[in-house]
N, C-alpha and C. Protein backbone atom coordinates (compact mmCIF):
# COMPACT_ATOMS: atom_id res chain seq x y z
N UNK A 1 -16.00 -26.68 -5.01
CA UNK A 1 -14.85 -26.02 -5.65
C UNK A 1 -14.14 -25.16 -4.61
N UNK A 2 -12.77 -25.21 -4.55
CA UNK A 2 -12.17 -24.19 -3.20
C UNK A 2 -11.78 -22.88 -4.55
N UNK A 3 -12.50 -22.13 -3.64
CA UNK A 3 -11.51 -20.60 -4.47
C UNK A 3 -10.80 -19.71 -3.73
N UNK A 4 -10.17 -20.57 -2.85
CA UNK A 4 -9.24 -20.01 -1.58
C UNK A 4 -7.95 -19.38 -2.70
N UNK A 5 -7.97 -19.73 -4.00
CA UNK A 5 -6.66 -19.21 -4.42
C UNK A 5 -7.71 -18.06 -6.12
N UNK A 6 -8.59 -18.38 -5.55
CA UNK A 6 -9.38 -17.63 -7.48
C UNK A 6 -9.48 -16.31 -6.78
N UNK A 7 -9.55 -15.15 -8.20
CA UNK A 7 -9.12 -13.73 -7.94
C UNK A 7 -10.64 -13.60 -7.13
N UNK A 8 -11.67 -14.42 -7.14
CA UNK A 8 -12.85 -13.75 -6.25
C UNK A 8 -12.62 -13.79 -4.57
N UNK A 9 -11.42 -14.52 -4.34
CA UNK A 9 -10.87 -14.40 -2.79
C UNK A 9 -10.50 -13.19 -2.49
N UNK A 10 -9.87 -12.25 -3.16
CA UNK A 10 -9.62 -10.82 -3.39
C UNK A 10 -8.16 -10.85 -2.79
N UNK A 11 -7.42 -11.91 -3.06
CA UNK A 11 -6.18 -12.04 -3.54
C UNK A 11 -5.30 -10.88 -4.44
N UNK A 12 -5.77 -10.65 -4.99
CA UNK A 12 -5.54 -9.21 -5.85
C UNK A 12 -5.50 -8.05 -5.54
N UNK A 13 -6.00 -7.93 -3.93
CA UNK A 13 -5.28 -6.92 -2.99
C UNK A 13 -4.25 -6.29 -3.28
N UNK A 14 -3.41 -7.44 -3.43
CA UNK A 14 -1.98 -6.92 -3.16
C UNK A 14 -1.62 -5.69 -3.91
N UNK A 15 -2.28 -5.29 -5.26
CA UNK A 15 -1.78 -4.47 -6.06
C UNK A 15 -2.31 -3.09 -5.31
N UNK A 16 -2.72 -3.06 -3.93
CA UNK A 16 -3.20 -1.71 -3.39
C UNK A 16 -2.13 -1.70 -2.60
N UNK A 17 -0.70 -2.51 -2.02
CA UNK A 17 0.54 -2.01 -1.50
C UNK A 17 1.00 -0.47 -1.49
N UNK A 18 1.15 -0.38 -3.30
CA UNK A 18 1.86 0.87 -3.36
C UNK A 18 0.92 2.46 -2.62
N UNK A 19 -0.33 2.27 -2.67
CA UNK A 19 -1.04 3.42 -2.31
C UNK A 19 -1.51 3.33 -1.14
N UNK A 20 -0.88 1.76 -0.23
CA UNK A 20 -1.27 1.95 0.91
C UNK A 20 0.34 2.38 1.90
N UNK A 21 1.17 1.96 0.95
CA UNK A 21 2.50 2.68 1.79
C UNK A 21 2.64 4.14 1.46
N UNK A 22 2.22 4.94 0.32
CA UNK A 22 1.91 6.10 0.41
C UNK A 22 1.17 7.23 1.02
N UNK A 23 0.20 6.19 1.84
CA UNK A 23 -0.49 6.85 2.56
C UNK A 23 0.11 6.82 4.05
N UNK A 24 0.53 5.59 4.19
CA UNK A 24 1.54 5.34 5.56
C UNK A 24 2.93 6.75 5.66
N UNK A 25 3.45 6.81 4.21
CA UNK A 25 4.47 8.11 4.61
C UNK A 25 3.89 9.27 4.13
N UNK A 26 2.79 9.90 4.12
CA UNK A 26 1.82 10.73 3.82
C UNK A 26 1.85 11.40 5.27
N UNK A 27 1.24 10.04 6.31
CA UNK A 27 1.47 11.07 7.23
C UNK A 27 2.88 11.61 8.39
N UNK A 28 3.82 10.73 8.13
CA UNK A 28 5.19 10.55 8.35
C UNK A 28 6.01 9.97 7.61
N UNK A 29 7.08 10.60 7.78
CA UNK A 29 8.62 9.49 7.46
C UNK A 29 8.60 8.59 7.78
N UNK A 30 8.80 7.15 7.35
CA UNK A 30 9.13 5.68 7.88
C UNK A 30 10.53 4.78 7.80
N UNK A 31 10.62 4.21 8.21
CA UNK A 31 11.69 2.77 8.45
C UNK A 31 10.39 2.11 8.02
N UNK A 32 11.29 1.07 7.09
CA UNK A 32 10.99 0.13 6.45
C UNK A 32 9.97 -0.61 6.79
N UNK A 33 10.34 -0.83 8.37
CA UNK A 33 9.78 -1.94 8.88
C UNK A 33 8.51 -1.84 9.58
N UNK A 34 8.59 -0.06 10.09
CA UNK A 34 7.19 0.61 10.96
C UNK A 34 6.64 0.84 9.25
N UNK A 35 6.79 0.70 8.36
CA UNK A 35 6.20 0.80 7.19
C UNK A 35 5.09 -0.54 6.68
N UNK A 36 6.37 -1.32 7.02
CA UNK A 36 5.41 -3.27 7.36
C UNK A 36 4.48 -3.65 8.57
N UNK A 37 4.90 -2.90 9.85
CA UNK A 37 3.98 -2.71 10.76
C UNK A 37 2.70 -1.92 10.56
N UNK A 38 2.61 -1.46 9.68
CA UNK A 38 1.33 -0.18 9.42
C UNK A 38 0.65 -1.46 8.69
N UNK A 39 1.01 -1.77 7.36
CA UNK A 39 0.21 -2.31 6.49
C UNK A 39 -0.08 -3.78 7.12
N UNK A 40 0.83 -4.72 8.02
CA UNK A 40 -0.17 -5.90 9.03
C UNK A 40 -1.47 -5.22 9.33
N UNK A 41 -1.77 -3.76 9.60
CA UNK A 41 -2.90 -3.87 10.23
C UNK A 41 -3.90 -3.58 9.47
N UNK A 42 -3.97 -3.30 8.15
CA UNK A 42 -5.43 -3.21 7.26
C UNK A 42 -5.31 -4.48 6.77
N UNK A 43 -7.40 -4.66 6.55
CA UNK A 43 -7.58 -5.44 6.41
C UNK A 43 -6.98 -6.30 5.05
N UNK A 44 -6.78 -5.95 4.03
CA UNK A 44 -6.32 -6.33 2.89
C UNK A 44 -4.54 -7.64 2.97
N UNK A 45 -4.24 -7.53 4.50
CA UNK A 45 -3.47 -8.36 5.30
C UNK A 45 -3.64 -9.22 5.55
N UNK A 46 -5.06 -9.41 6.22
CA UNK A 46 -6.11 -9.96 7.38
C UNK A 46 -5.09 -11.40 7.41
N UNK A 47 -5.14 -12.15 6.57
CA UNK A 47 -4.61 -13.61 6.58
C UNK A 47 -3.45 -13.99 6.16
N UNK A 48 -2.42 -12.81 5.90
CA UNK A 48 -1.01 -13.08 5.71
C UNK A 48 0.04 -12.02 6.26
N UNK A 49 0.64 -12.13 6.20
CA UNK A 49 1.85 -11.04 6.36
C UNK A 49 2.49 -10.32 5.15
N UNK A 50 2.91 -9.33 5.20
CA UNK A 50 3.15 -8.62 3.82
C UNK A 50 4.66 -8.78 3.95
N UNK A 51 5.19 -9.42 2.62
CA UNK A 51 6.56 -10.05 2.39
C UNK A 51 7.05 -8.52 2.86
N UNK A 52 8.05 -8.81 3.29
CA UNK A 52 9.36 -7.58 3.92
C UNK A 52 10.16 -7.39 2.83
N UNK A 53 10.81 -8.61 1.75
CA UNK A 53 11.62 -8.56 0.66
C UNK A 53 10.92 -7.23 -0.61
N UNK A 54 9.60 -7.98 -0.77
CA UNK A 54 8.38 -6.87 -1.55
C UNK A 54 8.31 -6.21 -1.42
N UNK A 55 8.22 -5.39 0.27
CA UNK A 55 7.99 -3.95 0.77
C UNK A 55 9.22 -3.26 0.11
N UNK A 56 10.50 -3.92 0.80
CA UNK A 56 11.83 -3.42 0.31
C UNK A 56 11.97 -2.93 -1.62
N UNK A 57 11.73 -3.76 -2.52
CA UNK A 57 11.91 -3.49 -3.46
C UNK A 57 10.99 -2.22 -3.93
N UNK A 58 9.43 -2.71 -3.52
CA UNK A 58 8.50 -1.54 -3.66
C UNK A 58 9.24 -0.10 -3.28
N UNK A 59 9.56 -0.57 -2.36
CA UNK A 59 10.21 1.18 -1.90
C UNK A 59 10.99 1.74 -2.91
N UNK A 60 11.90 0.83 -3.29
CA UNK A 60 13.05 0.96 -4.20
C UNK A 60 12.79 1.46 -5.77
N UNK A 61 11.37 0.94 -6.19
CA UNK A 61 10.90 1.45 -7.28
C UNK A 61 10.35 2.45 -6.91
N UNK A 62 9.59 2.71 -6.52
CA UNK A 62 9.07 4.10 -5.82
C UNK A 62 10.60 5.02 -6.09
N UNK A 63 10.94 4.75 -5.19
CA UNK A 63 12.56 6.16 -5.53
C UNK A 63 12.77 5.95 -6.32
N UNK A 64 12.85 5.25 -6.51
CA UNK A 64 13.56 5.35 -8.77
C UNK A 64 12.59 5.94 -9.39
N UNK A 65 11.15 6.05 -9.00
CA UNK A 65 10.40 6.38 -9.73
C UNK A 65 9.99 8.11 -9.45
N UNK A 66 10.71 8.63 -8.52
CA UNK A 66 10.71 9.76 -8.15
C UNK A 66 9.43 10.27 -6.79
N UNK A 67 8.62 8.88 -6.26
CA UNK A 67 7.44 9.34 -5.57
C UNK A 67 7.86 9.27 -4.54
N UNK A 68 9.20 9.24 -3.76
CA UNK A 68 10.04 9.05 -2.47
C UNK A 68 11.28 9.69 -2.72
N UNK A 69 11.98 9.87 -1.33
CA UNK A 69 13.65 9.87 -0.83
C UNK A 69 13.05 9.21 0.39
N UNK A 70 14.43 8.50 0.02
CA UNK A 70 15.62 7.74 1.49
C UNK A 70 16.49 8.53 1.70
N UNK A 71 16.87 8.09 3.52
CA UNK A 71 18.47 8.49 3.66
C UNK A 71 18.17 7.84 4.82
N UNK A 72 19.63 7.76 4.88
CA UNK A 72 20.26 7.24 6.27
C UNK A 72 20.16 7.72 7.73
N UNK A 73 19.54 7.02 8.33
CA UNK A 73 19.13 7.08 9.86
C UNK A 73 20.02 6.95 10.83
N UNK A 74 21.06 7.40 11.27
CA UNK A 74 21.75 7.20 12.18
C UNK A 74 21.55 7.44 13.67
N UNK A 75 20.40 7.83 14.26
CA UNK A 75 19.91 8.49 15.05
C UNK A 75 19.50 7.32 16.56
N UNK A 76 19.26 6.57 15.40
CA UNK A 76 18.44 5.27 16.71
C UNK A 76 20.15 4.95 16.89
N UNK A 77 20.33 4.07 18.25
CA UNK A 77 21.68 3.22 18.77
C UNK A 77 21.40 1.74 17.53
N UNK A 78 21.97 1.34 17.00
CA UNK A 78 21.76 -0.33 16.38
C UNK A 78 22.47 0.19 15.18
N UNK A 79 22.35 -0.56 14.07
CA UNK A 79 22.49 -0.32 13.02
C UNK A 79 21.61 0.54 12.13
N UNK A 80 22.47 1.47 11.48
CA UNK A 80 21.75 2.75 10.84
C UNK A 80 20.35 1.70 9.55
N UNK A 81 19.13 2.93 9.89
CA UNK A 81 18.01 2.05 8.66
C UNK A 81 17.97 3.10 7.81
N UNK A 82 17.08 2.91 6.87
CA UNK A 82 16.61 3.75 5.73
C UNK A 82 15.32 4.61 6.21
N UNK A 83 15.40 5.76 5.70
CA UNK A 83 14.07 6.29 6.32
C UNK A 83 13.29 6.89 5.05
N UNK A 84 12.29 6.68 4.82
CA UNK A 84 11.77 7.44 3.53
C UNK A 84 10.69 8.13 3.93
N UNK A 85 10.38 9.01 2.53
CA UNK A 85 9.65 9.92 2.86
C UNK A 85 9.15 10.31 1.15
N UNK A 86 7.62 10.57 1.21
CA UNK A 86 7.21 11.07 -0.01
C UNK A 86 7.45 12.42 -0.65
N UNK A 87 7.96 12.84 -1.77
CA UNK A 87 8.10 13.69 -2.53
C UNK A 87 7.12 14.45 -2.91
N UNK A 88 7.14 15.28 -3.44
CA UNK A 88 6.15 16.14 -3.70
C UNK A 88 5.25 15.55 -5.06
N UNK A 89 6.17 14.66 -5.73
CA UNK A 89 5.30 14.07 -6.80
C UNK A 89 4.78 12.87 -6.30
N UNK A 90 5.34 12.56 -4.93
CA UNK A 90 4.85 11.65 -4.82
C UNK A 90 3.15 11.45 -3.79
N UNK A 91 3.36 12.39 -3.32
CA UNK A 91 1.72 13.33 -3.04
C UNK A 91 0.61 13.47 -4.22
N UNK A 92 1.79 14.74 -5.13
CA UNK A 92 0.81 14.27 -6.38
C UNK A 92 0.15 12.76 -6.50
N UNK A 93 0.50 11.66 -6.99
CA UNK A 93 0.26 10.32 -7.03
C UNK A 93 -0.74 10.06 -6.39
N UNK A 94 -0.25 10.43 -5.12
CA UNK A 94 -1.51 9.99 -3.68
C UNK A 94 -2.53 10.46 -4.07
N UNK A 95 -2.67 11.54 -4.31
CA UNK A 95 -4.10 12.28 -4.54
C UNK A 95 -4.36 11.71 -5.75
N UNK A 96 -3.92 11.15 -7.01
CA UNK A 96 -4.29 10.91 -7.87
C UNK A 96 -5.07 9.64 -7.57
N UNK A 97 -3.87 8.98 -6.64
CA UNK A 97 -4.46 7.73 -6.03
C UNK A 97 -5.94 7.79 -5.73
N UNK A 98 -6.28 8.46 -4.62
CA UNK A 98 -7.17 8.43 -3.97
C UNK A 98 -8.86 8.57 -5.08
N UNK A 99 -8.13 9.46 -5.65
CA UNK A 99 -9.68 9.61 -7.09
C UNK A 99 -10.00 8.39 -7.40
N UNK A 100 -8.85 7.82 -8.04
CA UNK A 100 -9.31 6.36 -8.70
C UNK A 100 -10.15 5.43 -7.46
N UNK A 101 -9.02 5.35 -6.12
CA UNK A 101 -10.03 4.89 -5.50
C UNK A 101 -11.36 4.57 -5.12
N UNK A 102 -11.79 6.03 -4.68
CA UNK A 102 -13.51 6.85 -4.94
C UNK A 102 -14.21 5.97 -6.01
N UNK A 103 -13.81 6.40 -7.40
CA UNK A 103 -13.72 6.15 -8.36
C UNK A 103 -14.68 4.54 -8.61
N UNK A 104 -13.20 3.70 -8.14
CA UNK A 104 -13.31 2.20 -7.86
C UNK A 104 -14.46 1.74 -6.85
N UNK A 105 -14.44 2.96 -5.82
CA UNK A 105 -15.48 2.32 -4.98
C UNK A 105 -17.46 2.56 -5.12
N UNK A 106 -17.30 3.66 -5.90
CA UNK A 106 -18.36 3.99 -6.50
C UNK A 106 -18.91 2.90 -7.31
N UNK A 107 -17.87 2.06 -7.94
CA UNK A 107 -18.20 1.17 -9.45
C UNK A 107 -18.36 -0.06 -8.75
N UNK A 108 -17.86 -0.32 -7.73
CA UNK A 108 -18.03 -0.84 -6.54
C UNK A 108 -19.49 -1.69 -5.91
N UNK A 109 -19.93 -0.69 -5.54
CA UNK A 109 -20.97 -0.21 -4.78
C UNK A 109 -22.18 -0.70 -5.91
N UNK A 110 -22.02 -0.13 -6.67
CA UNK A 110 -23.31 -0.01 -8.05
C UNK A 110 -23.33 -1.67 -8.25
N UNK A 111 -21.80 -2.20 -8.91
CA UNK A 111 -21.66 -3.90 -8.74
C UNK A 111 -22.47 -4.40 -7.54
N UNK A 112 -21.75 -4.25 -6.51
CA UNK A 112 -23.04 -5.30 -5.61
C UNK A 112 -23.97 -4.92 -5.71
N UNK A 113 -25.01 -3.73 -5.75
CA UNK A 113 -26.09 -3.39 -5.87
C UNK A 113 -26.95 -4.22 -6.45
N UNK A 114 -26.36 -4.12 -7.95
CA UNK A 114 -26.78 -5.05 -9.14
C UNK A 114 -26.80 -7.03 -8.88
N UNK A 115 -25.91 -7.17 -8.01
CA UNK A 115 -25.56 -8.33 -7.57
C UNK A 115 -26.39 -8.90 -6.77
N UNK A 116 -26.91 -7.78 -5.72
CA UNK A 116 -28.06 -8.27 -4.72
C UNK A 116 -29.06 -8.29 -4.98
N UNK A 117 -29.42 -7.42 -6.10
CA UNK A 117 -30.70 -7.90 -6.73
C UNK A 117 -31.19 -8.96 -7.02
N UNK A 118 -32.40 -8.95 -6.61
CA UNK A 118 -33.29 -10.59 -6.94
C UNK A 118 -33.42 -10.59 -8.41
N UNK A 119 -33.57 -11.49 -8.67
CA UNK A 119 -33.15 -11.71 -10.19
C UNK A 119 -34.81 -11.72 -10.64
């Protein structure tokens, strides 16, 4: 059976985007794209590239959703980019983030435990 595409491939990554670009402007302001350059490099990447169109919209809900500002970069020579940056609620979030994480990885941990057990 290939389960190169079943959720046990951990395909389902993807839904850790939003708290991993939060942590990317957590510790700075970003362009879009040093935003897509951060997240190529965790592993949750490893075997694809993270759509640029996705990043873009993600961002976009994020500010609508109040956990960011953008503005306009005019600073570099080229064409002006977007630069964002997390809000103060949007910190809140992060940290909220991060519990569940813990959280997740604790429940985690106990799962394989149980898993490696000899039966």
């Amino acid at each position: 059976m290939d389960f190169s595409q079943c959720s046990c491939s951990g395909k389902s990554l993807a839904r850790l985007v939003r708290p991993a670009v939060m942590a990317i402007l957590a510790r700075e302001p970003a362009h879009g794209y040093r935003i897509a350059q951060h997240l190529q490099e965790l592993a949750m990447f490893k075997d694809q590239s993270p759509d640029p169109t996705g990043i873009y919209r993600l961002l976009k809900d994020m500010e609508d959703e109040g956990l960011m500002v953008s503005n306009w970069d005019l600073t570099d020579s080229g064409p002006a980019k977007r630069r964002y940056a997390l809000t103060k609620t949007g910190r809140a979030c992060l940290s909220r983030w991060v519990r569940t994480l813990e959280d997740y990885g604790r429940a985690i941990a106990e799962l394989l435990d149980i898993m490696r057990r000899p039966a």
